[in-house]
PDB file of N, CA and C in Angstrom:
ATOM      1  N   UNK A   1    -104.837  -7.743  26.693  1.00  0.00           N
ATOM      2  CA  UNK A   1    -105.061  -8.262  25.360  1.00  0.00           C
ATOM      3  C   UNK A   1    -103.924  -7.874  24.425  1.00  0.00           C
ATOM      4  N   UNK A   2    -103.654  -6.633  24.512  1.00  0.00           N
ATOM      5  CA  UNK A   2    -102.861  -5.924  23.958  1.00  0.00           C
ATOM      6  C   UNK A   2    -101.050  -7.069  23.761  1.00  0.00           C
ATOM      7  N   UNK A   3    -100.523  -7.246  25.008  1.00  0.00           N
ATOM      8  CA  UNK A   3     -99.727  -7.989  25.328  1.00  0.00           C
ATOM      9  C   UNK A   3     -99.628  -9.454  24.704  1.00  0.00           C
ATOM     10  N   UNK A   4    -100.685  -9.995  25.054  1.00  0.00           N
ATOM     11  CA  UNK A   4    -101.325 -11.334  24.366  1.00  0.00           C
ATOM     12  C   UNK A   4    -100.600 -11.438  22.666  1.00  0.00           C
ATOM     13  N   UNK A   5    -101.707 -10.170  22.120  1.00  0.00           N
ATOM     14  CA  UNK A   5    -101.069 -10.149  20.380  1.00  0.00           C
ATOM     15  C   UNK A   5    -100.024 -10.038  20.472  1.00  0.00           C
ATOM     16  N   UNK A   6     -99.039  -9.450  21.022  1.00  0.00           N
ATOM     17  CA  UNK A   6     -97.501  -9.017  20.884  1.00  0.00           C
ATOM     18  C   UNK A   6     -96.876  -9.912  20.986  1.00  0.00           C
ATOM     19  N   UNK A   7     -96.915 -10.981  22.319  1.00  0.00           N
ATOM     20  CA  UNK A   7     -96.593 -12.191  21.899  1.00  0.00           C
ATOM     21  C   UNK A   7     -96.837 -13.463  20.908  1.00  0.00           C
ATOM     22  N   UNK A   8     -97.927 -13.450  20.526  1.00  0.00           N
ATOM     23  CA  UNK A   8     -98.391 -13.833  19.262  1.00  0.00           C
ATOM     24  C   UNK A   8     -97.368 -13.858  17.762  1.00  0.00           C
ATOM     25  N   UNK A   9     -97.186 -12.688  18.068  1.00  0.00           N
ATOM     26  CA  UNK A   9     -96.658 -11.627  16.822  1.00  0.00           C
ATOM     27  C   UNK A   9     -95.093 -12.005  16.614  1.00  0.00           C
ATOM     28  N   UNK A  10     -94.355 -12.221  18.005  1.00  0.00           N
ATOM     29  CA  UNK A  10     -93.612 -12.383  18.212  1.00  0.00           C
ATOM     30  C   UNK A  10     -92.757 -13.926  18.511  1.00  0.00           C
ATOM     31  N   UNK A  11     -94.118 -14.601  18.222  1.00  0.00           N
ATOM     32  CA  UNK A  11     -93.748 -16.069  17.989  1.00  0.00           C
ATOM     33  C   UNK A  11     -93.649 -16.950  16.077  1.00  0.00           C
ATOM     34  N   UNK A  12     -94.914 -15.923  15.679  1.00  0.00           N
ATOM     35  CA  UNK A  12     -94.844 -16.231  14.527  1.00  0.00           C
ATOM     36  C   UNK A  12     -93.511 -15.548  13.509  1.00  0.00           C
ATOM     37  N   UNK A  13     -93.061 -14.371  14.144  1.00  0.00           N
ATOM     38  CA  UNK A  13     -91.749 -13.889  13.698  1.00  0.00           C
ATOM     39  C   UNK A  13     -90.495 -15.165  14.244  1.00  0.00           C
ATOM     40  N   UNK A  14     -90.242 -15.022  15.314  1.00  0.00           N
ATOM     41  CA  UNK A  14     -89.388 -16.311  15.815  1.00  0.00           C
ATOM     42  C   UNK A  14     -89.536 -17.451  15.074  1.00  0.00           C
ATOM     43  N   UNK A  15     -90.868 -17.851  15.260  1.00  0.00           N
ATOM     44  CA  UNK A  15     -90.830 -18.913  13.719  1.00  0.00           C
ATOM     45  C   UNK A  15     -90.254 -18.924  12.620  1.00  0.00           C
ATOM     46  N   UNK A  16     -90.464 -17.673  11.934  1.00  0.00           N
ATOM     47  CA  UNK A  16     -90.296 -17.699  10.360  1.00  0.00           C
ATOM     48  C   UNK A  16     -88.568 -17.643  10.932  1.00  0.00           C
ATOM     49  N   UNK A  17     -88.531 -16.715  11.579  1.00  0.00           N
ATOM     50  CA  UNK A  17     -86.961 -16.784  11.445  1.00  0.00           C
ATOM     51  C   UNK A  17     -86.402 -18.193  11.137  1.00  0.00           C
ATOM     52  N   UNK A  18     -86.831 -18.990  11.998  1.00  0.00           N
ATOM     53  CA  UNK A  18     -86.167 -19.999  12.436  1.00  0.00           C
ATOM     54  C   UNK A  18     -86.421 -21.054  11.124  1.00  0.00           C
ATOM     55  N   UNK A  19     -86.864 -21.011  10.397  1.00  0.00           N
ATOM     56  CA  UNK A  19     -87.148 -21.393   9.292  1.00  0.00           C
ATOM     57  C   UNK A  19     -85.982 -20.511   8.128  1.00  0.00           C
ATOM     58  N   UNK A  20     -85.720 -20.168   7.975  1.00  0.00           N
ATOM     59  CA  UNK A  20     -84.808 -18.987   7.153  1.00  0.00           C
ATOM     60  C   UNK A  20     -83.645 -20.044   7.132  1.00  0.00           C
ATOM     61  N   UNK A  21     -82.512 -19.739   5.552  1.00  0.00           N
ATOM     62  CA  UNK A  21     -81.560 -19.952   5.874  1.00  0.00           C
ATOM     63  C   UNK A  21     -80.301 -18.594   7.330  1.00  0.00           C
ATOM     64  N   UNK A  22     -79.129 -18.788   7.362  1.00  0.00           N
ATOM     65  CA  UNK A  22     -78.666 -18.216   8.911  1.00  0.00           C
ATOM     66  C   UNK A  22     -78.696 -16.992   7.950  1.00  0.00           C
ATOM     67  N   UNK A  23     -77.873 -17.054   6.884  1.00  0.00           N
ATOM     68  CA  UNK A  23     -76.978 -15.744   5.062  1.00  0.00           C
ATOM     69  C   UNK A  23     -78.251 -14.726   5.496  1.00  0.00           C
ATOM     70  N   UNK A  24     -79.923 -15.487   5.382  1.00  0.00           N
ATOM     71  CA  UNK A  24     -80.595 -14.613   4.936  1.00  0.00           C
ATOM     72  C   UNK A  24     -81.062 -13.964   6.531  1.00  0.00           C
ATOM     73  N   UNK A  25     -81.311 -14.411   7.089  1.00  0.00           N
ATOM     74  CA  UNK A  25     -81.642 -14.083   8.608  1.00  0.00           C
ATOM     75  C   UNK A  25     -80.913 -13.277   8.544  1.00  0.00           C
ATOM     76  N   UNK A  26     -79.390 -12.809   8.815  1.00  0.00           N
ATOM     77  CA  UNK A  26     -78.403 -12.322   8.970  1.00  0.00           C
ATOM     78  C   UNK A  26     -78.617 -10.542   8.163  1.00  0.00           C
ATOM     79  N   UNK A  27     -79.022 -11.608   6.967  1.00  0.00           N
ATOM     80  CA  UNK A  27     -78.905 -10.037   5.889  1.00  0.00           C
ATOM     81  C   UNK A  27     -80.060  -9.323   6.260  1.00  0.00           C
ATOM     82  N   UNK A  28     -81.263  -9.590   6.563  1.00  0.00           N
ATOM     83  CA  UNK A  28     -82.834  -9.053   6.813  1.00  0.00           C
ATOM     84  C   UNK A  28     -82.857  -8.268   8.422  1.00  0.00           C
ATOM     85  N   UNK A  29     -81.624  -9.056   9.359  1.00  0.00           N
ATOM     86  CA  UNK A  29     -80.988  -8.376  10.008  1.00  0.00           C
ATOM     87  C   UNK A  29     -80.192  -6.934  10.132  1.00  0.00           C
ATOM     88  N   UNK A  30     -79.329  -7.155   9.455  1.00  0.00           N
ATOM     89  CA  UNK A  30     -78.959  -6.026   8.891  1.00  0.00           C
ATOM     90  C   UNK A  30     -79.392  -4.569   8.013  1.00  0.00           C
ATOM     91  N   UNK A  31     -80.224  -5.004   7.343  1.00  0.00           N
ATOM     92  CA  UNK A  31     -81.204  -4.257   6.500  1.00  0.00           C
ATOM     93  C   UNK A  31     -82.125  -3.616   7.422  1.00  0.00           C
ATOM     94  N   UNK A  32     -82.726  -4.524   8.947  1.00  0.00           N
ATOM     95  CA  UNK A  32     -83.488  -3.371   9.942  1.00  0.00           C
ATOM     96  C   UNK A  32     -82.468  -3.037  10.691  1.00  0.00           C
ATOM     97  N   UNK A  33     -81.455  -3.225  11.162  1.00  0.00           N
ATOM     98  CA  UNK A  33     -80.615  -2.844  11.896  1.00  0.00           C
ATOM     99  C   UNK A  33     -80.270  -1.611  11.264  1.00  0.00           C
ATOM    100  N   UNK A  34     -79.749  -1.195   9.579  1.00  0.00           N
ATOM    101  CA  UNK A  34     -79.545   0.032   9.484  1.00  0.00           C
ATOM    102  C   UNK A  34     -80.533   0.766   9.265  1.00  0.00           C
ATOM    103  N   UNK A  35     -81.834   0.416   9.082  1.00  0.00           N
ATOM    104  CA  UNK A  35     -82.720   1.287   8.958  1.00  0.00           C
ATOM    105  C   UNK A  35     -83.117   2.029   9.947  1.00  0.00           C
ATOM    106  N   UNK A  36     -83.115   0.993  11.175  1.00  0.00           N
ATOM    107  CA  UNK A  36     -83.269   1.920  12.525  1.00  0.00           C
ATOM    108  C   UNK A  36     -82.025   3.104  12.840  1.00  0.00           C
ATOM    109  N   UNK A  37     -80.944   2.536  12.493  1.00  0.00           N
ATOM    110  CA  UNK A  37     -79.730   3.571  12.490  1.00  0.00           C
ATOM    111  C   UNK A  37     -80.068   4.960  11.603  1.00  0.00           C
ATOM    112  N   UNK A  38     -80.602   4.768  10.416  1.00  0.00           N
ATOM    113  CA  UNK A  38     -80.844   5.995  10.044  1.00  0.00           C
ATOM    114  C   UNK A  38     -82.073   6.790  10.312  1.00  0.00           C
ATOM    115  N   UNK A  39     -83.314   5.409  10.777  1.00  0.00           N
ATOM    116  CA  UNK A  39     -84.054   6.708  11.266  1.00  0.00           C
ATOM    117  C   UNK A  39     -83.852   7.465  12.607  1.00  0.00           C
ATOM    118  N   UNK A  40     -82.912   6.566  13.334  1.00  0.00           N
ATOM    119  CA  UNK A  40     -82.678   7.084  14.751  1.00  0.00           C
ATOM    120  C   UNK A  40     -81.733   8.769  14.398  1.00  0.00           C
ATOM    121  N   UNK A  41     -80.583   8.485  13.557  1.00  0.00           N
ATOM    122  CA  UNK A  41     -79.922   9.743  12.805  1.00  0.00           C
ATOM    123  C   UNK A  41     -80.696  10.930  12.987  1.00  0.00           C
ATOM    124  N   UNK A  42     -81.891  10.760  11.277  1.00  0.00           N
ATOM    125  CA  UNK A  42     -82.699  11.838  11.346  1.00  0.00           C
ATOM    126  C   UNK A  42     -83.092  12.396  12.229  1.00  0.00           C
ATOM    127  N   UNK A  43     -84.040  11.517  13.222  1.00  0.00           N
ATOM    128  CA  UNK A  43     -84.783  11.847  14.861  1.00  0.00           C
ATOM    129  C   UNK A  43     -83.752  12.782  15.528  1.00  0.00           C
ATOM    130  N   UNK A  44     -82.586  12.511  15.605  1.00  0.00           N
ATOM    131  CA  UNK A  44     -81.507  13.236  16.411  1.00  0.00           C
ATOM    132  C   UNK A  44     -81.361  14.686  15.613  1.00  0.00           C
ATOM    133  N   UNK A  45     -80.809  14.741  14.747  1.00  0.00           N
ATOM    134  CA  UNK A  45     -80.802  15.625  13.941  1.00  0.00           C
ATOM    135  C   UNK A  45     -81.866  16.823  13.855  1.00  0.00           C
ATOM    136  N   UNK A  46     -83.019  16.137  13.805  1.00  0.00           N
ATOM    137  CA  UNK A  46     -84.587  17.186  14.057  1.00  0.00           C
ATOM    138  C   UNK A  46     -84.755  17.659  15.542  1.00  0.00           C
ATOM    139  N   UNK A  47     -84.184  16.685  16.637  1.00  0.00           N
ATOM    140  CA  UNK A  47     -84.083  17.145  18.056  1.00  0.00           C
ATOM    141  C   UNK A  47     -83.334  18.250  18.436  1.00  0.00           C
ATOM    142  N   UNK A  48     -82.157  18.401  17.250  1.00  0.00           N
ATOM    143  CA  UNK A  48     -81.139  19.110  17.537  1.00  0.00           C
ATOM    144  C   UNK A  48     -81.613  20.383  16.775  1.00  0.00           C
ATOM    145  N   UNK A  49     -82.241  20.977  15.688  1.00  0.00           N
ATOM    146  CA  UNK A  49     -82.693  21.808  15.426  1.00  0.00           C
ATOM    147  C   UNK A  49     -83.439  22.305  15.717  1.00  0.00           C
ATOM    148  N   UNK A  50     -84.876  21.308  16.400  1.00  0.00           N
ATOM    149  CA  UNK A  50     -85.684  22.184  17.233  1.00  0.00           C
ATOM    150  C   UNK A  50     -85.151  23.356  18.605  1.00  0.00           C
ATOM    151  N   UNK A  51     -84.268  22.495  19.271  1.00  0.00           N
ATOM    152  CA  UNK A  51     -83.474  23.125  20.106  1.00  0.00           C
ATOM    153  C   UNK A  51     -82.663  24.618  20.420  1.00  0.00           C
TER     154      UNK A  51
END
């Protein structure tokens, strides 16, 4: 079931994308792209102090 929603989830995202101009896709892109970069940072950073 679990799987089921995910694809679900993942069609109605593909959708909207695809609906978007490319500028904004691109930028909303970017905006999670660095967010994951910095939370991945922190995560590292706290790995490295626990240590």
């Amino acid at each position: 079931m679990f799987f089921v929603a995910v694809l679900a989830l993942m069609g109605v995202l593909l959708g909207a994308a695809a609906h978007t101009s490319l500028s904004g896709f691109l930028l909303a892109a970017a905006l999670i792209a660095g967010w994951l970069a910095l939370f991945g940072a922190r995560e590292g950073v706290s790995y490295l102090r626990r240590r």
